[in-house]
C-alpha atoms as a PDB file:
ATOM      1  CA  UNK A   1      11.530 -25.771   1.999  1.00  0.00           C
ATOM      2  CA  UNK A   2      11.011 -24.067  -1.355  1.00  0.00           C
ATOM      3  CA  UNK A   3      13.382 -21.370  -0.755  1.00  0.00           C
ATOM      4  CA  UNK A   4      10.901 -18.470  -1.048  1.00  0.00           C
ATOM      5  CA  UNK A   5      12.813 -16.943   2.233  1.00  0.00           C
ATOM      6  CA  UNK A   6      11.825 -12.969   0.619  1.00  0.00           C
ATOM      7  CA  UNK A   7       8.593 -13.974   0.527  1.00  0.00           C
ATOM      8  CA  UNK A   8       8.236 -14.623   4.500  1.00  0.00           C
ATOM      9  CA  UNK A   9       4.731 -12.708   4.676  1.00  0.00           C
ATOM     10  CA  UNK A  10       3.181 -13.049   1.560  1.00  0.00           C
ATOM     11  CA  UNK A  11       3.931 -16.429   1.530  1.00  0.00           C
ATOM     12  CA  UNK A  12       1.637 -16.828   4.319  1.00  0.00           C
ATOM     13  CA  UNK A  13      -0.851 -15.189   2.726  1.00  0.00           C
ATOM     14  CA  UNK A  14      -0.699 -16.543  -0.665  1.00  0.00           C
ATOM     15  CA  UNK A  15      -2.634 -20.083  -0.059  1.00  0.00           C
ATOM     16  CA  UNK A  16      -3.078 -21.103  -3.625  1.00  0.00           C
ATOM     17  CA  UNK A  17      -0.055 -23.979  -3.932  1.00  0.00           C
ATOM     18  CA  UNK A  18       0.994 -22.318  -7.538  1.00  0.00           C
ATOM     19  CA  UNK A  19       1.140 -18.985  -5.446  1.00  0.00           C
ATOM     20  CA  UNK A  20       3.183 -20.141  -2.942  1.00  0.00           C
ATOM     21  CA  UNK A  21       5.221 -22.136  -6.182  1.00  0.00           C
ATOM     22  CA  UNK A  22       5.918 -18.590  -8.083  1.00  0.00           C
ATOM     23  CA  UNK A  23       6.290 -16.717  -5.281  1.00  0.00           C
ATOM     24  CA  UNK A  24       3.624 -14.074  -6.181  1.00  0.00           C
ATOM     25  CA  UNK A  25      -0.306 -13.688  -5.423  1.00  0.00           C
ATOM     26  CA  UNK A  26      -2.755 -14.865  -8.024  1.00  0.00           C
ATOM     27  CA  UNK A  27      -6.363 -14.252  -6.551  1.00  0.00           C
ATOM     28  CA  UNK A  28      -7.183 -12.077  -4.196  1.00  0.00           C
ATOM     29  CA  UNK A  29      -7.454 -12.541  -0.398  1.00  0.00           C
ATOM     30  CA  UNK A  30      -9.254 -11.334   2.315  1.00  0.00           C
ATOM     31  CA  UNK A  31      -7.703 -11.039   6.037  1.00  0.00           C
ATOM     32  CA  UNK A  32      -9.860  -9.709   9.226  1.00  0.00           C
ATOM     33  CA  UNK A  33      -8.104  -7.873  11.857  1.00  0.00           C
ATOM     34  CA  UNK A  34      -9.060  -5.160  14.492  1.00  0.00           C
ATOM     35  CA  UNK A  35      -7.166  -1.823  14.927  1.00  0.00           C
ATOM     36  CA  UNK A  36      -8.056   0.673  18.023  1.00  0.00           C
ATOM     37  CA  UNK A  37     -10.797   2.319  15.707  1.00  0.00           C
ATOM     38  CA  UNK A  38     -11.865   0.088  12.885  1.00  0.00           C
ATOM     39  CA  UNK A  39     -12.578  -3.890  12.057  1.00  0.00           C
ATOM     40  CA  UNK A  40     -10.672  -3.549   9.253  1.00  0.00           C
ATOM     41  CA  UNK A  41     -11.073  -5.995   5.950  1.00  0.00           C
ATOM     42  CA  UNK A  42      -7.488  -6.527   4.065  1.00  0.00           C
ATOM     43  CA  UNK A  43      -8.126  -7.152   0.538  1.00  0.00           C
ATOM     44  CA  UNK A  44      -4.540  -8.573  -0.495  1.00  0.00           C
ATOM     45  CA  UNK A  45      -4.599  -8.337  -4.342  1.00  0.00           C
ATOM     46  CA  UNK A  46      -2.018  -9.532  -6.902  1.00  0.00           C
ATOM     47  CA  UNK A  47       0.566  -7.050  -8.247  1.00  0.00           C
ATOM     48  CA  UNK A  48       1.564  -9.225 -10.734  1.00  0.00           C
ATOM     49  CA  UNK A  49       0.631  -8.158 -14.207  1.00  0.00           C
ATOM     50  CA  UNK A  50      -1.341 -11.060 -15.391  1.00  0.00           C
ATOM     51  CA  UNK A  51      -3.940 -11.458 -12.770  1.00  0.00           C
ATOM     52  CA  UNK A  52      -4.225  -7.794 -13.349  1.00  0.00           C
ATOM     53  CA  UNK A  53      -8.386  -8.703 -13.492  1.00  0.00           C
ATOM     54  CA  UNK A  54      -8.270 -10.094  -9.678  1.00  0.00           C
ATOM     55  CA  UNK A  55      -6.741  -7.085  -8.604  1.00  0.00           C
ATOM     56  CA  UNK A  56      -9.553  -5.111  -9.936  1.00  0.00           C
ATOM     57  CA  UNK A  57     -12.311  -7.519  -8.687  1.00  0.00           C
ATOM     58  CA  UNK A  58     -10.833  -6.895  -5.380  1.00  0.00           C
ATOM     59  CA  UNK A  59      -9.775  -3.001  -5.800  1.00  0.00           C
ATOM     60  CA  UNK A  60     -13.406  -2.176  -6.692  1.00  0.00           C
ATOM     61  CA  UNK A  61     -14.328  -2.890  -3.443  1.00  0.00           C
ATOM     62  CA  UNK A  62     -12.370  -1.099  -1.121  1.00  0.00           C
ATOM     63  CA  UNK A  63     -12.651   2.278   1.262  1.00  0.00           C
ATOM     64  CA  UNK A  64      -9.112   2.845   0.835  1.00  0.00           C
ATOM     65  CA  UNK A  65      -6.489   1.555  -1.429  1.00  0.00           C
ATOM     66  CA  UNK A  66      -2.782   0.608   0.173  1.00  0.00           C
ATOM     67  CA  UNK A  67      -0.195   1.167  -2.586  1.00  0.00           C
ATOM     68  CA  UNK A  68       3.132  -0.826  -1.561  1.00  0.00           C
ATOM     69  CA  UNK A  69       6.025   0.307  -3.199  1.00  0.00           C
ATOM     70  CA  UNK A  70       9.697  -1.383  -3.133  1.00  0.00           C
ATOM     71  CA  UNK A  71      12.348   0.634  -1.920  1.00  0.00           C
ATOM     72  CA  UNK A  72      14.932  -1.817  -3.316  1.00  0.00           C
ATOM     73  CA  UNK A  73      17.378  -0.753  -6.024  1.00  0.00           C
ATOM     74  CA  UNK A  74      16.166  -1.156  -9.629  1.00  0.00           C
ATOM     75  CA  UNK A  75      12.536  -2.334  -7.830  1.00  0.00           C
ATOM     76  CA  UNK A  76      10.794   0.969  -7.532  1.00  0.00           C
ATOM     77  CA  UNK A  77      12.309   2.001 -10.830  1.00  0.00           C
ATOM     78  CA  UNK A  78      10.367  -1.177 -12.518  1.00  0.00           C
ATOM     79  CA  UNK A  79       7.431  -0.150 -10.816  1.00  0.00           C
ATOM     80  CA  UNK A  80       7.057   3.382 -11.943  1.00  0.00           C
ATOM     81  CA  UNK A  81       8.168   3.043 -15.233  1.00  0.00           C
ATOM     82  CA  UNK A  82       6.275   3.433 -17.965  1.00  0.00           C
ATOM     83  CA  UNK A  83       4.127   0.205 -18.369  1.00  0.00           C
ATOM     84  CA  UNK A  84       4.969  -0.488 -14.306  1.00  0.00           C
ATOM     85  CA  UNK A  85       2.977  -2.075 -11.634  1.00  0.00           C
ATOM     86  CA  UNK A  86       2.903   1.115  -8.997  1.00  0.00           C
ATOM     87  CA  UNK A  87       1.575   3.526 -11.799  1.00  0.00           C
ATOM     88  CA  UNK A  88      -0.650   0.750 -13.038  1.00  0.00           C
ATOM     89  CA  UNK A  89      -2.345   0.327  -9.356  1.00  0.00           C
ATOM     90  CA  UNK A  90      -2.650   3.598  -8.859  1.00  0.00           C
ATOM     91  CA  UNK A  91      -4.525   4.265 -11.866  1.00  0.00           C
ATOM     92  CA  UNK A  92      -6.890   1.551 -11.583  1.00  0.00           C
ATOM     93  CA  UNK A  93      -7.720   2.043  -7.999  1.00  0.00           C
ATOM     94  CA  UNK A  94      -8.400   5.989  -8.884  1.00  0.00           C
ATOM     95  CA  UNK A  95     -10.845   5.280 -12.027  1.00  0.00           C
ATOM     96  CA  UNK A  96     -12.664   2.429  -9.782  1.00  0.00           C
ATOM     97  CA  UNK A  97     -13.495   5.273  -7.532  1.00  0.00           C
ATOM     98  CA  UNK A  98     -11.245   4.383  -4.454  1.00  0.00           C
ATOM     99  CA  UNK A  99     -10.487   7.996  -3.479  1.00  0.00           C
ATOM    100  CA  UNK A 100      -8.371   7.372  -0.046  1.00  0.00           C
ATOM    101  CA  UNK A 101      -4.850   6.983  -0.570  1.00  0.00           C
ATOM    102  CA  UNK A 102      -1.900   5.085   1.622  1.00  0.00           C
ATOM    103  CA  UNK A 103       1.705   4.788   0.051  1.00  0.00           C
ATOM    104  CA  UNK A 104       3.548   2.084   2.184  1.00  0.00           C
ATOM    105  CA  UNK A 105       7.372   2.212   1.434  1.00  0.00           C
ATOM    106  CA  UNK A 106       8.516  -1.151   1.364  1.00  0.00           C
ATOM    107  CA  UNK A 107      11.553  -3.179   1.815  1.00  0.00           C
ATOM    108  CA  UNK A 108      13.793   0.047   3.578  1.00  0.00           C
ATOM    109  CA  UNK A 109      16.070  -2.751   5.148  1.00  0.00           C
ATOM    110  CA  UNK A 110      17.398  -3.287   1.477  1.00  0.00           C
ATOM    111  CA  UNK A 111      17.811   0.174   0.365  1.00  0.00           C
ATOM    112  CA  UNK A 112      21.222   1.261   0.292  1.00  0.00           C
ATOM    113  CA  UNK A 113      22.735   2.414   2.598  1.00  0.00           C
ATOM    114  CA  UNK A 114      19.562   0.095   4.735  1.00  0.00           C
ATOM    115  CA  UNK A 115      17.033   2.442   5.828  1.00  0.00           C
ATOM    116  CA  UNK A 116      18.043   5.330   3.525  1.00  0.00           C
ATOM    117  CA  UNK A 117      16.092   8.641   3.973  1.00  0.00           C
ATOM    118  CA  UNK A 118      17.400  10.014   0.852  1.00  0.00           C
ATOM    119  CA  UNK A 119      16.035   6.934  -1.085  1.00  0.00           C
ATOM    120  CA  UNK A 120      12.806   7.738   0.860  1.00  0.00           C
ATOM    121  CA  UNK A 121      12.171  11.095  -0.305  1.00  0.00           C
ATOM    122  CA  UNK A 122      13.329  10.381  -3.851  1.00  0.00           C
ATOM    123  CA  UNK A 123      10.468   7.853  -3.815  1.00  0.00           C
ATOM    124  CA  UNK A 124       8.308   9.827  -1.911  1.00  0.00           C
ATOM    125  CA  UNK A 125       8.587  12.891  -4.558  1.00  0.00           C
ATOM    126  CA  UNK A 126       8.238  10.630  -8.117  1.00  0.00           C
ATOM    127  CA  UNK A 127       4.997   8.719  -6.468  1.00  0.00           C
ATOM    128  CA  UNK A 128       3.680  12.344  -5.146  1.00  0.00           C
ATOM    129  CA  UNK A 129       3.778  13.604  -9.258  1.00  0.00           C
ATOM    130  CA  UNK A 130       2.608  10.561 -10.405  1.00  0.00           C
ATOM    131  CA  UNK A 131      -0.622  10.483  -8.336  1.00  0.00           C
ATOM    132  CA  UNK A 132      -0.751  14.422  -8.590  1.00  0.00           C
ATOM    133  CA  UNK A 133      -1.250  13.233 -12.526  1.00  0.00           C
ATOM    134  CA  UNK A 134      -4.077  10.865 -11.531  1.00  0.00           C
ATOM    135  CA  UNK A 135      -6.137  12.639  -9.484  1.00  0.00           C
ATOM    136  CA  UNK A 136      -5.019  12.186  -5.988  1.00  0.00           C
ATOM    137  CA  UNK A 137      -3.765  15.124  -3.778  1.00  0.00           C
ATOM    138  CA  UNK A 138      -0.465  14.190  -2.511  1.00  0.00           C
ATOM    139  CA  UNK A 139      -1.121  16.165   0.980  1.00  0.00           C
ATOM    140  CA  UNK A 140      -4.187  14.080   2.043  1.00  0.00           C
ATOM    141  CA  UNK A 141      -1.565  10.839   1.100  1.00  0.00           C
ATOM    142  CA  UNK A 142       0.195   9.562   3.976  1.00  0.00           C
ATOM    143  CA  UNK A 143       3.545   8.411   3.105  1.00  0.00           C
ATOM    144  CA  UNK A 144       4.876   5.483   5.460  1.00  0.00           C
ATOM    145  CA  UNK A 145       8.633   3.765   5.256  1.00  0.00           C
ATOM    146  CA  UNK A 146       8.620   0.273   6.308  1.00  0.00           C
ATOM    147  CA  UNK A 147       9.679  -3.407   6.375  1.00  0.00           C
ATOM    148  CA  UNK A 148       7.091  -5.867   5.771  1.00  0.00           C
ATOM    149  CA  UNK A 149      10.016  -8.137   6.644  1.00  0.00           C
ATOM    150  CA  UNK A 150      11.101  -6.539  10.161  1.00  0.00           C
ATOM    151  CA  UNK A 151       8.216  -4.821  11.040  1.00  0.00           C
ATOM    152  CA  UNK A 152       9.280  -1.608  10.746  1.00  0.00           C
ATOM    153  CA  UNK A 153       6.891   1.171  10.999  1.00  0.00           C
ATOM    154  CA  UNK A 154       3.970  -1.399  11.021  1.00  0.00           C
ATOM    155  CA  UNK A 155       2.776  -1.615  14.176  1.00  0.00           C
ATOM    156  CA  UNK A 156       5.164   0.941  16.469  1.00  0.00           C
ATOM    157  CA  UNK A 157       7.727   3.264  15.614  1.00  0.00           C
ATOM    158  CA  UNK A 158      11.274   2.222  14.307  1.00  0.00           C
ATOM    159  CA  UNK A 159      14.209   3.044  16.164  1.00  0.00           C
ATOM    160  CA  UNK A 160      16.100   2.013  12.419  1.00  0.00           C
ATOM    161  CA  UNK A 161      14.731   5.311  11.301  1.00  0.00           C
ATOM    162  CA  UNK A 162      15.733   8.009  13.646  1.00  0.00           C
ATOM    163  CA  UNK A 163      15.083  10.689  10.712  1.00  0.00           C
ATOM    164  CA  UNK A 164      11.498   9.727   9.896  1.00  0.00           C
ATOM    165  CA  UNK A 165       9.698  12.465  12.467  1.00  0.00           C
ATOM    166  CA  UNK A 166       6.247  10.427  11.079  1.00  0.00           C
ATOM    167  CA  UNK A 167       3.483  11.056   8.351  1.00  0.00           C
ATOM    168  CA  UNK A 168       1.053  14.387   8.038  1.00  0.00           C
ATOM    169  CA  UNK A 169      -2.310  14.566   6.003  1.00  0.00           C
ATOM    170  CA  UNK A 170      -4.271  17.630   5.949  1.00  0.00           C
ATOM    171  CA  UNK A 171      -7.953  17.033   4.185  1.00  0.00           C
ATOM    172  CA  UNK A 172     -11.350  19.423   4.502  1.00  0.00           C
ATOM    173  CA  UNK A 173     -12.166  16.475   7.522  1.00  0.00           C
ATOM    174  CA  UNK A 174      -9.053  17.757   9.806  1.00  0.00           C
ATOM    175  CA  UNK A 175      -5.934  16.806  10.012  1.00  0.00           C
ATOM    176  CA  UNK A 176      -4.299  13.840  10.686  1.00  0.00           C
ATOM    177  CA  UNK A 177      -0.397  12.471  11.773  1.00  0.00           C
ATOM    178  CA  UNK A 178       1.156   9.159  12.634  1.00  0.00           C
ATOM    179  CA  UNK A 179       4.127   7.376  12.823  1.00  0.00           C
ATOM    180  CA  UNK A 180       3.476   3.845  11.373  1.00  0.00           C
ATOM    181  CA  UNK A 181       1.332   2.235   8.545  1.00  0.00           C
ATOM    182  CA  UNK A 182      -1.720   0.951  11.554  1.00  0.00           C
ATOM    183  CA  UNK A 183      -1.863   4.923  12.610  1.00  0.00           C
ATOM    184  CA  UNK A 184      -2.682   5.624   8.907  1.00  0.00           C
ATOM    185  CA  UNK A 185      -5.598   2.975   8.863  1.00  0.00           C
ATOM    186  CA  UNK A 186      -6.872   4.502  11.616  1.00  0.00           C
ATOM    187  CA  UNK A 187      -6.803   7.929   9.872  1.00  0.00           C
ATOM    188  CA  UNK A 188      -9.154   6.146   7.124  1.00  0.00           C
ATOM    189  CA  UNK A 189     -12.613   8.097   6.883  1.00  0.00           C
ATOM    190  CA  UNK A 190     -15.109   5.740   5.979  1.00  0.00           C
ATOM    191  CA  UNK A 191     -17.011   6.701   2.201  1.00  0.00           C
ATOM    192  CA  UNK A 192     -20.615   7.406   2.854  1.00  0.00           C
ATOM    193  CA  UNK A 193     -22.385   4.496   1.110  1.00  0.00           C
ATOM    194  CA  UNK A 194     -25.821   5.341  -0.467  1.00  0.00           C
ATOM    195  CA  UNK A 195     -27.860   1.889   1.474  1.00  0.00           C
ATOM    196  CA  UNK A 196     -30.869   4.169   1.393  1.00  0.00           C
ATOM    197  CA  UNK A 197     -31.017   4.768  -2.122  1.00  0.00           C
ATOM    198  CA  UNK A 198     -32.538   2.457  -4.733  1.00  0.00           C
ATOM    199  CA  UNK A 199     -31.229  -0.631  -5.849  1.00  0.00           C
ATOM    200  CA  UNK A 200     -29.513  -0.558  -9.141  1.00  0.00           C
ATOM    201  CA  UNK A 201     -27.865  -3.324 -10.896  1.00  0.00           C
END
């Protein structure tokens, strides 16, 4: 009805009615589901640059952080530029002390040729330096290609992407390996939080 038809997902998602209007998340949002290990708490934050201070309210917060990056042409190239979104996220979610890492390669149905390994690892490699710069350690970063909009890689395994033999992490915990983006929440270790130390505010 408002022709937000790229949006399928997030439009859910997005509740605000000048959200669903733009076609891009203001506040942040948080969804409850259950994986085979973990109740896990999705805290959907804006990528847009001017609610920049919602993402941060909701960034500070998490065990892990979930860095979606589009695969589209001329998207991911927006993203990492200089003053982009990706390099932004990343940064932020480092300094607020969210030391667990999960790259999400969005939108392979529109790369071209759809579902393009090349444009994969050509993403996979300028996000790996980037973070490298940061502070994160690419090998403990699992790298997963999917489509939000076809569910590719999100729950099972994608026959679209025959090439993709799945994602490897190696950390001081153990190893870890998986083929879609729920196996990599369920690699997640959980920060020890200091509850028996003294209150500080």
């Amino acid at each position: 009805e408002m022709g937000k038809g790229s949006f399928k997902y997030a439009w859910v998602l997005d509740k605000l009615k000048a959200e669903r209007e733009r076609g891009i998340t203001i506040d942040i949002a948080l969804w409850k589901f259950e994986t085979a290990k973990y109740y896990v708490t999705i805290i959907d934050a804006p990528g847009h640059r001017d609610f920049i201070k919602n993402m941060i309210t909701g960034t500070s917060q998490a065990d892990c952080a979930v860095l979606i990056v589009a695969a589209g042409t001329g998207e991911f190239e927006a993203g990492i530029s200089k003053n982009g979104q990706t390099r932004e996220h990343a940064l932020l979610a480092f300094t607020l002390g969210v030391k667990q890492l999960i790259v999400g390669v969005n939108k392979m149905d529109s790369t071209e040729p759809p579902y393009s390994e090349n444009r994969f690892e050509e993403i996979k490699k300028e996000v790996s330096s980037y973070i490298k710069k940061i502070g994160y350690n690419p090998a403990t970063v699992a790298f997963v290609p999917i489509s939000g909009w076809h569910g590719d890689n999100m729950l099972e395994a994608s026959d679209k992407m025959p090439w993709f033999k799945g994602w490897n992490i190696e950390r001081k915990e153990g190893k870890a390996e998986g083929k879609c983006l729920i196996e990599a929440l369920d690699a997640i270790l959980p920060p020890s939080r200091p509850t028996d130390k003294p209150l500080r505010l």
